[in-house]
Protein backbone atom coordinates (compact mmCIF):
# COMPACT_ATOMS: atom_id res chain seq x y z
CA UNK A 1 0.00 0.00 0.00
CA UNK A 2 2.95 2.43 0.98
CA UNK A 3 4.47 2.11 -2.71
CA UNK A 4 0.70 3.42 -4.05
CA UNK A 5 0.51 5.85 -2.15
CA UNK A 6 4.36 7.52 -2.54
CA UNK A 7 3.10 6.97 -6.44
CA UNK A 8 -0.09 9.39 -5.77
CA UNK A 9 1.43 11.73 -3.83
CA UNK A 10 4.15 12.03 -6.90
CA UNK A 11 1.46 11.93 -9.50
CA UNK A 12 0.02 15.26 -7.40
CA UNK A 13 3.00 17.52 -7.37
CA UNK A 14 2.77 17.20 -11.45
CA UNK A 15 0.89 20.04 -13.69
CA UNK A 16 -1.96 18.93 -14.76
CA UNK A 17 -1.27 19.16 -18.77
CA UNK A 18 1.81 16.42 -18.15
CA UNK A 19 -0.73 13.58 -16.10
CA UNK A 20 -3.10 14.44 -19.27
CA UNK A 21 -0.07 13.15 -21.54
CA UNK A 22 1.23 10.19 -19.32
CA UNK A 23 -2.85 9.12 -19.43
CA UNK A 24 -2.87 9.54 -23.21
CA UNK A 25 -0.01 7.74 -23.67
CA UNK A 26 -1.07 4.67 -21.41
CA UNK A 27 -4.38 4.24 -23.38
CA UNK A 28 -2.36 4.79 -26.79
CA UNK A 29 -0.07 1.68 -26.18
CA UNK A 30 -3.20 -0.19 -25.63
CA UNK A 31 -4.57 0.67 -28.99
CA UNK A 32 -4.45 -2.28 -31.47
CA UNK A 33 -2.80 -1.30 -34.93
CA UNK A 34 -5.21 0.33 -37.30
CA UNK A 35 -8.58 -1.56 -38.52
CA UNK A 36 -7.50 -3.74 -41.29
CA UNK A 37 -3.75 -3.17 -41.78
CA UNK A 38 -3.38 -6.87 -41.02
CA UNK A 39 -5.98 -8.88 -42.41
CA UNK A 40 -6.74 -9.87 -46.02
CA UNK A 41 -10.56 -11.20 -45.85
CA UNK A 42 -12.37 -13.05 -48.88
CA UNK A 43 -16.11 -13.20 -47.13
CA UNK A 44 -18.79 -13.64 -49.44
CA UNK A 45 -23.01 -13.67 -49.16
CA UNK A 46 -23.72 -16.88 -50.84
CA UNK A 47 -27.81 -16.55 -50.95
CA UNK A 48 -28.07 -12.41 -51.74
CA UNK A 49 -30.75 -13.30 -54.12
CA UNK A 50 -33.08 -14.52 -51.42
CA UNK A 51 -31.77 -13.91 -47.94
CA UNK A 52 -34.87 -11.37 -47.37
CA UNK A 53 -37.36 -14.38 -48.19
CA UNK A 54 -35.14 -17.04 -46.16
CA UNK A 55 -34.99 -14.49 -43.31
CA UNK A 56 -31.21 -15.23 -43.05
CA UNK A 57 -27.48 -14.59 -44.52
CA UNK A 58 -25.71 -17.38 -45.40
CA UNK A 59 -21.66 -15.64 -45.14
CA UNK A 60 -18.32 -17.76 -46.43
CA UNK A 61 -15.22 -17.20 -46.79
CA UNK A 62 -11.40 -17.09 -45.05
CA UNK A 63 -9.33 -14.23 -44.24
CA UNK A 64 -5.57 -14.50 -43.29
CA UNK A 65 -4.67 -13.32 -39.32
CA UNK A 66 -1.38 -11.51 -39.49
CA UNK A 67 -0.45 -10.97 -35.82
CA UNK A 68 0.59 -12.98 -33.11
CA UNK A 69 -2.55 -13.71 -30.53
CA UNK A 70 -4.72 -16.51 -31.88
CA UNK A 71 -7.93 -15.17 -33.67
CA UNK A 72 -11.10 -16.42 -30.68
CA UNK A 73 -13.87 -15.45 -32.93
CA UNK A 74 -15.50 -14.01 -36.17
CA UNK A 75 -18.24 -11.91 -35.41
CA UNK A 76 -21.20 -10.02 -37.44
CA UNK A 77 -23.10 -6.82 -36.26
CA UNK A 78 -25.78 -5.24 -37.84
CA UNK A 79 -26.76 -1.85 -36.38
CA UNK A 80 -24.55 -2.27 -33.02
CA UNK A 81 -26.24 -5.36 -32.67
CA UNK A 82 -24.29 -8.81 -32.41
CA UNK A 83 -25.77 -11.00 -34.76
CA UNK A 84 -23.56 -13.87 -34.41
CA UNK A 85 -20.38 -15.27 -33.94
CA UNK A 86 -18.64 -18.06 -34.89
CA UNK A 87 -14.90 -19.89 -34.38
CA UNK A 88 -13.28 -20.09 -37.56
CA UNK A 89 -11.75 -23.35 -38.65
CA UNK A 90 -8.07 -24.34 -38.33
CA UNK A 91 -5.39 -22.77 -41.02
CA UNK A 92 -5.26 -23.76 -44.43
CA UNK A 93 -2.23 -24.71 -46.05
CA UNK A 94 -1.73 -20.75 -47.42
CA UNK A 95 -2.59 -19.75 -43.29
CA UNK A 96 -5.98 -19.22 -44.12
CA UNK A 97 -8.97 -19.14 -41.47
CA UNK A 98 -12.35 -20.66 -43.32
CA UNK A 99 -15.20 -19.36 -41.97
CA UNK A 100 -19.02 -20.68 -43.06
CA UNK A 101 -22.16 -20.20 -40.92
CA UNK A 102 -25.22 -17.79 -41.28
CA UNK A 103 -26.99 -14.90 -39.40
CA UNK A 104 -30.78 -13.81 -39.13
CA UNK A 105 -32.25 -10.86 -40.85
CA UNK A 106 -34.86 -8.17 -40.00
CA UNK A 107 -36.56 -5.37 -42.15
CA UNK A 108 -34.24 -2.90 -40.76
CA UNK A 109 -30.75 -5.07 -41.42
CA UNK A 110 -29.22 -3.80 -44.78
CA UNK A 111 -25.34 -3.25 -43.39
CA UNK A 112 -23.28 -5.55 -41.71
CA UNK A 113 -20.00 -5.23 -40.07
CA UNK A 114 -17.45 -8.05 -39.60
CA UNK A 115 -15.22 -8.37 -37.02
CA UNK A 116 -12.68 -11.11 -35.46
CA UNK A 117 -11.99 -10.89 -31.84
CA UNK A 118 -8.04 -12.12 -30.76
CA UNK A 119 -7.52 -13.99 -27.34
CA UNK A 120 -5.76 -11.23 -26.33
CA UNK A 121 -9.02 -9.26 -26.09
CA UNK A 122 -8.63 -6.83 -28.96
CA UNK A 123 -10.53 -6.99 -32.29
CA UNK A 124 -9.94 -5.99 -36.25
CA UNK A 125 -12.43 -4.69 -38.46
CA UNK A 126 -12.72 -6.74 -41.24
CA UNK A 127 -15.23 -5.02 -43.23
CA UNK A 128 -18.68 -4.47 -44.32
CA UNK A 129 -21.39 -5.58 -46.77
CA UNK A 130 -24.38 -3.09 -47.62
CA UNK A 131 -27.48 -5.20 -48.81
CA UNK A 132 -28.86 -2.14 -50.75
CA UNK A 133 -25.47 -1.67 -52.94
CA UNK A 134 -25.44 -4.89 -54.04
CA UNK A 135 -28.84 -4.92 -55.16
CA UNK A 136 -27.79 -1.14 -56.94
CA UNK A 137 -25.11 -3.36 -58.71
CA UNK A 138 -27.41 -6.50 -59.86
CA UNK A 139 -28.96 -3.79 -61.61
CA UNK A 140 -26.31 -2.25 -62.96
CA UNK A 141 -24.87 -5.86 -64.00
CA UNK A 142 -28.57 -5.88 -66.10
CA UNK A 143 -29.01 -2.72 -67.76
CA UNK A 144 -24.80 -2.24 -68.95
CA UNK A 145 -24.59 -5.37 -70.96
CA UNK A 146 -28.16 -4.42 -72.51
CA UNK A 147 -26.64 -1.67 -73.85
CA UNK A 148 -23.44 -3.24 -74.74
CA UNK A 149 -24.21 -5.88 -76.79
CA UNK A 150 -23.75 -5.31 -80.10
CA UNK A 151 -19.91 -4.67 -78.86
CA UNK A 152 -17.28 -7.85 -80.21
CA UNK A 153 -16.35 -9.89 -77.90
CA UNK A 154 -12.53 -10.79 -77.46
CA UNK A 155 -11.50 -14.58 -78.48
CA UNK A 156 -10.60 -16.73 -76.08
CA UNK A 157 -6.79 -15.78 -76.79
CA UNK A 158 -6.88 -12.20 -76.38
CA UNK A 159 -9.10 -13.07 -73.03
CA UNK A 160 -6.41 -14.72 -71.31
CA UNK A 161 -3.42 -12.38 -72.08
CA UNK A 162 -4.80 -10.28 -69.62
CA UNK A 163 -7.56 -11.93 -67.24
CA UNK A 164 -5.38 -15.67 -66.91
CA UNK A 165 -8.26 -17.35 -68.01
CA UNK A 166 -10.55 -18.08 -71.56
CA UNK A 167 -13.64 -18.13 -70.52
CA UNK A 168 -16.06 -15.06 -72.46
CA UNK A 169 -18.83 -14.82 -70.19
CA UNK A 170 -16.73 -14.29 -66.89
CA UNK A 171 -14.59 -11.48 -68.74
CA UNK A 172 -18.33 -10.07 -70.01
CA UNK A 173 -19.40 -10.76 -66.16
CA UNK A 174 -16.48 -8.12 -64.77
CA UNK A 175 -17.54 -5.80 -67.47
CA UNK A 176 -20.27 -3.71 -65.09
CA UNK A 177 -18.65 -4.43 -62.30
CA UNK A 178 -15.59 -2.59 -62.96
CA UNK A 179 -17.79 0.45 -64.51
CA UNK A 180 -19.56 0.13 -61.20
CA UNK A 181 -16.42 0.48 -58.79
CA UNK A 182 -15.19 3.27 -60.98
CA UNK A 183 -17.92 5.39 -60.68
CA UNK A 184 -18.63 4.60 -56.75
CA UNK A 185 -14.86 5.62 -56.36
CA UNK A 186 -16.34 9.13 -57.36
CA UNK A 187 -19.13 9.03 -54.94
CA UNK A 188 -17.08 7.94 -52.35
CA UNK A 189 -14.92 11.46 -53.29
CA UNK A 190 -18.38 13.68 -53.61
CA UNK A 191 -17.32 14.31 -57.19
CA UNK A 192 -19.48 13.59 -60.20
CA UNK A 193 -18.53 11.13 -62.69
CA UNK A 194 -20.73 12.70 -65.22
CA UNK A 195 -18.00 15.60 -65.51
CA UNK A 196 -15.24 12.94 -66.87
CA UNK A 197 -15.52 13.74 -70.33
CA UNK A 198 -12.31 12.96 -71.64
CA UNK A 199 -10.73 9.31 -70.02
CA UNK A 200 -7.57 7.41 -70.49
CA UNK A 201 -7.35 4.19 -69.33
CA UNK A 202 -3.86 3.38 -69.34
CA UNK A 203 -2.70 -0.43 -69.54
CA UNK A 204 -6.24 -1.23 -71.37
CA UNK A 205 -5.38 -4.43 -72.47
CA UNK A 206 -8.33 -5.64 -74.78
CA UNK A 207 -10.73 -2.92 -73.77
CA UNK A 208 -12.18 -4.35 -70.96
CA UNK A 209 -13.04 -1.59 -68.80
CA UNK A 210 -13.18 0.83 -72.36
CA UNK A 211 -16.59 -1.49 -73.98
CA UNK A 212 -17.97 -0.74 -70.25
CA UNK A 213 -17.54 2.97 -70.54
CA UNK A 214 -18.61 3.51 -74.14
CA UNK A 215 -21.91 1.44 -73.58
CA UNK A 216 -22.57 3.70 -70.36
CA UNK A 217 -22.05 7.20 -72.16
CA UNK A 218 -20.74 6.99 -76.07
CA UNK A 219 -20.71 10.58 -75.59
CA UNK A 220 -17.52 10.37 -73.81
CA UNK A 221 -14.19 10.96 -75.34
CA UNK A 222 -12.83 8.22 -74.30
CA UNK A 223 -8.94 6.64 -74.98
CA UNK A 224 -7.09 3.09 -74.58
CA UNK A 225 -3.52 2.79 -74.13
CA UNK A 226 -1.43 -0.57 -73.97
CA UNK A 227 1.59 -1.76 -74.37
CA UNK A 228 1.05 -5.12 -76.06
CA UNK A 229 0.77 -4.51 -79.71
CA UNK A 230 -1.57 -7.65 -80.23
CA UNK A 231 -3.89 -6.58 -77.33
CA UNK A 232 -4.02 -2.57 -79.42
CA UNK A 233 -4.44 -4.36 -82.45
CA UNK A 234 -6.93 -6.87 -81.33
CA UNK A 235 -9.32 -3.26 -80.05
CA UNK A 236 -8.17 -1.31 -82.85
CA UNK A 237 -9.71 -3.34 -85.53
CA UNK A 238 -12.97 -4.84 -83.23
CA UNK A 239 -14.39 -2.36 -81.03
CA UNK A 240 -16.31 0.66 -81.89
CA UNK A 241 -13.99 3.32 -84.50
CA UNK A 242 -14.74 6.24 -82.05
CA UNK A 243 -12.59 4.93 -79.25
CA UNK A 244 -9.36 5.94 -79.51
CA UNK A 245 -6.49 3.48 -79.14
CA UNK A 246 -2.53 3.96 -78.71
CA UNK A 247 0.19 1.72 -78.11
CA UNK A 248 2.73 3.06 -76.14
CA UNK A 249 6.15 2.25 -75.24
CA UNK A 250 7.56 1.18 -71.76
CA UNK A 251 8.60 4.61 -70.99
CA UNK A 252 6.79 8.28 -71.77
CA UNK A 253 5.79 9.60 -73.98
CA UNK A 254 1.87 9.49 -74.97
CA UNK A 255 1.34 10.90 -78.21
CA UNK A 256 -1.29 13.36 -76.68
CA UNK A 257 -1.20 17.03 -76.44
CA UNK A 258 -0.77 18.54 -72.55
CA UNK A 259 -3.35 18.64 -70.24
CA UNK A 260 -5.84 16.44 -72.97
CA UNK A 261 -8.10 14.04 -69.60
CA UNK A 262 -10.12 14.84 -66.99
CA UNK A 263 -9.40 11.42 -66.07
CA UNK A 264 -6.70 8.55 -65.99
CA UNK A 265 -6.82 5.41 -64.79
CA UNK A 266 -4.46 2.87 -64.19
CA UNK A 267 -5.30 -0.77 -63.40
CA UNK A 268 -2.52 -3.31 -61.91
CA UNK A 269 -0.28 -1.35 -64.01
CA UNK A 270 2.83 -0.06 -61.52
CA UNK A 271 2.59 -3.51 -60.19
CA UNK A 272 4.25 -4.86 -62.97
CA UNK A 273 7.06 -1.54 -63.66
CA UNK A 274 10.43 -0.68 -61.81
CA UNK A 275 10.67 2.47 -59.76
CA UNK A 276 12.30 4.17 -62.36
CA UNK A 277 9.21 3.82 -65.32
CA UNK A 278 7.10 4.74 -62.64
CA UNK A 279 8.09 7.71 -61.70
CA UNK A 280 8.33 8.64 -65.40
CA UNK A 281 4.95 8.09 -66.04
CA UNK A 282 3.50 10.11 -63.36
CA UNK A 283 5.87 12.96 -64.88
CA UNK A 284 3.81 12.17 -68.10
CA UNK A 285 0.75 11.92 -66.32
CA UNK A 286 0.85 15.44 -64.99
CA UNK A 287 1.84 16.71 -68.51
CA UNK A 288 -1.60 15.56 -70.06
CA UNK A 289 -4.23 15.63 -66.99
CA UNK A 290 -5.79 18.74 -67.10
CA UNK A 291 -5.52 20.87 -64.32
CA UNK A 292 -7.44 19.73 -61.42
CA UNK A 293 -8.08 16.15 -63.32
CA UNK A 294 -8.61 12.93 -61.69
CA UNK A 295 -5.72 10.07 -61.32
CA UNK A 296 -6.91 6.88 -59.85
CA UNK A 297 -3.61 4.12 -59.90
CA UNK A 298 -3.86 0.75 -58.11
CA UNK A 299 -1.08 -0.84 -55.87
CA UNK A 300 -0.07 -4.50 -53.97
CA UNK A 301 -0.50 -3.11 -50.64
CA UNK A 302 -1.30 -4.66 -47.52
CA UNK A 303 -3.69 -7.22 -48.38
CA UNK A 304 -0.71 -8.75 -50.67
CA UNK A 305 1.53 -9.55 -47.61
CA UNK A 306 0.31 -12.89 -46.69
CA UNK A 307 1.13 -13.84 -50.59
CA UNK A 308 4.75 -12.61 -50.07
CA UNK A 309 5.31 -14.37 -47.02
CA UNK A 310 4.37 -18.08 -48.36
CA UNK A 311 5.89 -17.13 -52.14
CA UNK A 312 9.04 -15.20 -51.83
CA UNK A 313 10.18 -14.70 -47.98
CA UNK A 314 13.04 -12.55 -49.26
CA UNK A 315 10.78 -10.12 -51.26
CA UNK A 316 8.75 -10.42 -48.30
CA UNK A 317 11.79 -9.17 -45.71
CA UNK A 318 12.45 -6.37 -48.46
CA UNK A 319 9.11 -5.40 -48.16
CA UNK A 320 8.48 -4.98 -44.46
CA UNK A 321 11.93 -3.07 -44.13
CA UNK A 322 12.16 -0.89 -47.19
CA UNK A 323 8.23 -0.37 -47.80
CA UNK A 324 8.75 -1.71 -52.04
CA UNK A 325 10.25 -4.76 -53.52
CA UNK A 326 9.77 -6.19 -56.78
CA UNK A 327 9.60 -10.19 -56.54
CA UNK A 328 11.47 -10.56 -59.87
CA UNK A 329 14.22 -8.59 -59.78
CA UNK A 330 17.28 -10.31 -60.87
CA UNK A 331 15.50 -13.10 -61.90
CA UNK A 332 15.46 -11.74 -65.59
CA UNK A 333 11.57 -11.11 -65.88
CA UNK A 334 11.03 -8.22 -68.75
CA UNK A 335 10.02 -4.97 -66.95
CA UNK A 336 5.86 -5.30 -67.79
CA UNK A 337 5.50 -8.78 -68.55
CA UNK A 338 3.13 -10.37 -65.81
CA UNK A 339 6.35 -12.12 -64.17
CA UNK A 340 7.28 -8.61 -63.09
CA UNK A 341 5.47 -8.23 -59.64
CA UNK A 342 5.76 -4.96 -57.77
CA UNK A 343 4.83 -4.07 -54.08
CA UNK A 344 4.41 -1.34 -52.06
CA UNK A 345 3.14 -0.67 -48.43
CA UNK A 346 1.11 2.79 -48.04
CA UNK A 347 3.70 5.26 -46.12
CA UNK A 348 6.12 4.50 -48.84
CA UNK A 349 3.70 4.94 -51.69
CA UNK A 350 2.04 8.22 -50.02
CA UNK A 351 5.89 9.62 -49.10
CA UNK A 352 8.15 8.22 -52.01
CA UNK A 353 5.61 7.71 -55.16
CA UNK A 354 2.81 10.12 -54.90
CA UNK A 355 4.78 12.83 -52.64
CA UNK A 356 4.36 15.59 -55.48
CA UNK A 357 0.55 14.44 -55.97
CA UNK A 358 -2.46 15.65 -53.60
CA UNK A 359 -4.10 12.53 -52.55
CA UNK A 360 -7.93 12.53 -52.14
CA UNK A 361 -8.54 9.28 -50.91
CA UNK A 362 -6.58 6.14 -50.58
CA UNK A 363 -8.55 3.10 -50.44
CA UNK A 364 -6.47 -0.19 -48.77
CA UNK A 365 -7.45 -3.40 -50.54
CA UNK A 366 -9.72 -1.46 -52.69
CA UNK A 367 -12.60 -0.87 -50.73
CA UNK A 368 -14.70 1.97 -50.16
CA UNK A 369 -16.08 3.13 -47.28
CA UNK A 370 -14.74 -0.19 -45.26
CA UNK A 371 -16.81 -2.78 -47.54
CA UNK A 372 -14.89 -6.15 -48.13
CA UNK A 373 -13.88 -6.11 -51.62
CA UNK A 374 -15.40 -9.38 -52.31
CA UNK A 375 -18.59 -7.10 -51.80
CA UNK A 376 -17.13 -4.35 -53.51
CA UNK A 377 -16.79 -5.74 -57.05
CA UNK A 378 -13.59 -7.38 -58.16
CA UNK A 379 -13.87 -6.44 -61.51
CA UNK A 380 -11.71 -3.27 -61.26
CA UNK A 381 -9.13 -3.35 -59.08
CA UNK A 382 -9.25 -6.36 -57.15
CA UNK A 383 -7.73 -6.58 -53.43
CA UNK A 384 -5.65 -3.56 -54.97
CA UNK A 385 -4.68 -0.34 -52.74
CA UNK A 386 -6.32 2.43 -55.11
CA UNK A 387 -5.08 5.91 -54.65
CA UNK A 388 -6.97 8.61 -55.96
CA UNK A 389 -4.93 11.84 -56.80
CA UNK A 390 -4.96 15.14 -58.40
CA UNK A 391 -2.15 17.55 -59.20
């Protein structure tokens, strides 16, 4: 008791602004890192057709725990209100924590929020799923490819030099999707996508993302840069004459005139360039976004760690103490072939990358406003950091 007490009366003699600090700094060790920094989650509705009529949400998925205490329980709120919780099954071989059970429903349940709880009593945010956006993007996913139709189709080939895969209807599937993330991106900012009347999207590939924007508004002026000939070549002589297609080099320039977009986008582009072309290209960027013009670029970030650590430890190791590695280097990958993989973590991007940039918003793993990105549309970006940026 004497020890205590010696403590108060020391505590006493100090001003009052320096016990406010020694307070703040207790709770502040106490805080667990930031929500989401350390967990990659893949959680998906599997009945959002008819959960209302079944009165329940059937959720699966598996997420990857990244810190040291064991993970005690997965949890889903709706409202404040615990809905249910669950313990996850044991690791994967990739360290993976599957997680499949459901939760009831009322009128008044359209957001959810999921959570894991650690045995050392803190808990991460995982993420959230909003009932009434997904049913914004079934519609969406009905009324773009209406419009879209008469647009060719890429053969199976030209498919899987960018998407990995052959298969027509899943690349037509991703169409509206990414269309739709694009254009919440701009909600999310309060800025209307309407006033993008002149795009870029660099690192088109086939047109992908292009066919989506065209059949939304063919009023747009609207450009497609790549730098596989074939892929250029392929859109060039398929899709509609009034989209505008350039193949570009490795390094700058575009053969544009300054300050030509109100809007460029770049999709799992940097993730496959050194430092050096990247830095280039922003120089080139700035030349021909107009002035106060949009700049959306995607990233491996955080939700790419987990990868690095089972793949490439060393890459890994770079990673965590520089902030950027490339997986490939020395290994003789070309500089923008797919073997070319590229990481970053944020402080590095936001301090080394974009320091000359004014960043209005950067989205970790791709989603907006917290919501998983299994639930926020793969179709653009993936589990891709996007940064959103203006000069």
């Amino acid at each position: 008791m004497e020890p205590m007490i010696k403590k108060l009366k020391r505590i006493s003699k100090m001003p009052f602004p320096v016990i406010c600090r020694k307070i703040y700094s207790r709770i502040k060790k106490r805080r667990p890192p930031p929500p989401g920094a350390v967990y990659d989650a893949y959680i998906n509705p599997l009945n959002l057709e008819t959960c209302r009529d079944e009165g329940q949400l059937h959720i699966a998925g598996d997420f990857v725990p990244m810190r040291k205490s064991p993970v005690r329980w997965f949890k889903v709120y709706s409202r404040g209100l615990l809905l249910g919780k669950v313990q996850p099954k044991p690791k994967d071989s990739r360290g993976r924590l599957p997680v499949d059970f459901k939760v009831p429903l009322c009128k008044y349940h359209d957001k959810f929020e999921f959570y894991v709880e650690l045995d050392n009593g803190s808990r991460d945010f995982l993420g959230s799923l909003e009932l009434s956006d997904r049913a914004a993007l079934r519609d969406f996913e009905k009324e773009l490819p209406e419009k879209s139709r008469d647009i060719a189709v890429p053969p199976p080939e030209i498919i899987y030099l960018t998407q990995g895969h052959r298969e027509a209807e899943v690349y037509l599937r991703s169409v509206p999707r990414a269309v739709y993330k694009l254009k919440q991106i701009f909600v999310h900012m309060g800025i209307p996508f309407g006033n993008m009347r002149t795009i870029l999207d660099f690192g088109c590939g086939s047109g992908r993302v292009v066919r989506g924007l065209y059949a939304d508004d063919p009023s747009r002026e609207i450009y497609g840069a790549d730098y596989n000939e074939e892929l250029i070549a392929w859109a060039k002589k398929s899709l509609p004459a009034d989209i505008h297609f350039i193949k570009n080099e490795l390094d700058p320039p575009l053969p544009v005139e300054d300050q030509k977009f109100d809007l460029i986008f770049l999709v799992s582009v940097f993730t496959h360039l050194p430092l050096e072309s990247q830095h280039k290209w922003l120089a080139e960027f700035r030349r021909v976004l107009k002035k106060g013009g949009i700049l959306v670029i995607s990233l491996h970030g955080m939700t790419y760690l987990n990868n690095f650590r089972i793949e490439n430890p060393e890459a890994y190791e770079t990673l965590m103490s520089k902030g950027y590695t490339s997986s490939y280097e020395g290994s003789g990958a070309a500089a923008g072939s797919n073997e070319y993989y590229t990481a970053h973590l944020p402080e590095y991007a936001l301090q080394n990358i974009f320091q000359d940039w004014q960043v209005l918003a950067h989205l970790p793993g791709g989603r907006i406003d917290g919501q998983l990105v299994t639930f926020n549309v793969l179709g653009f970006s993936g589990p891709q950091d996007l940064y959103i940026l203006t000069s």
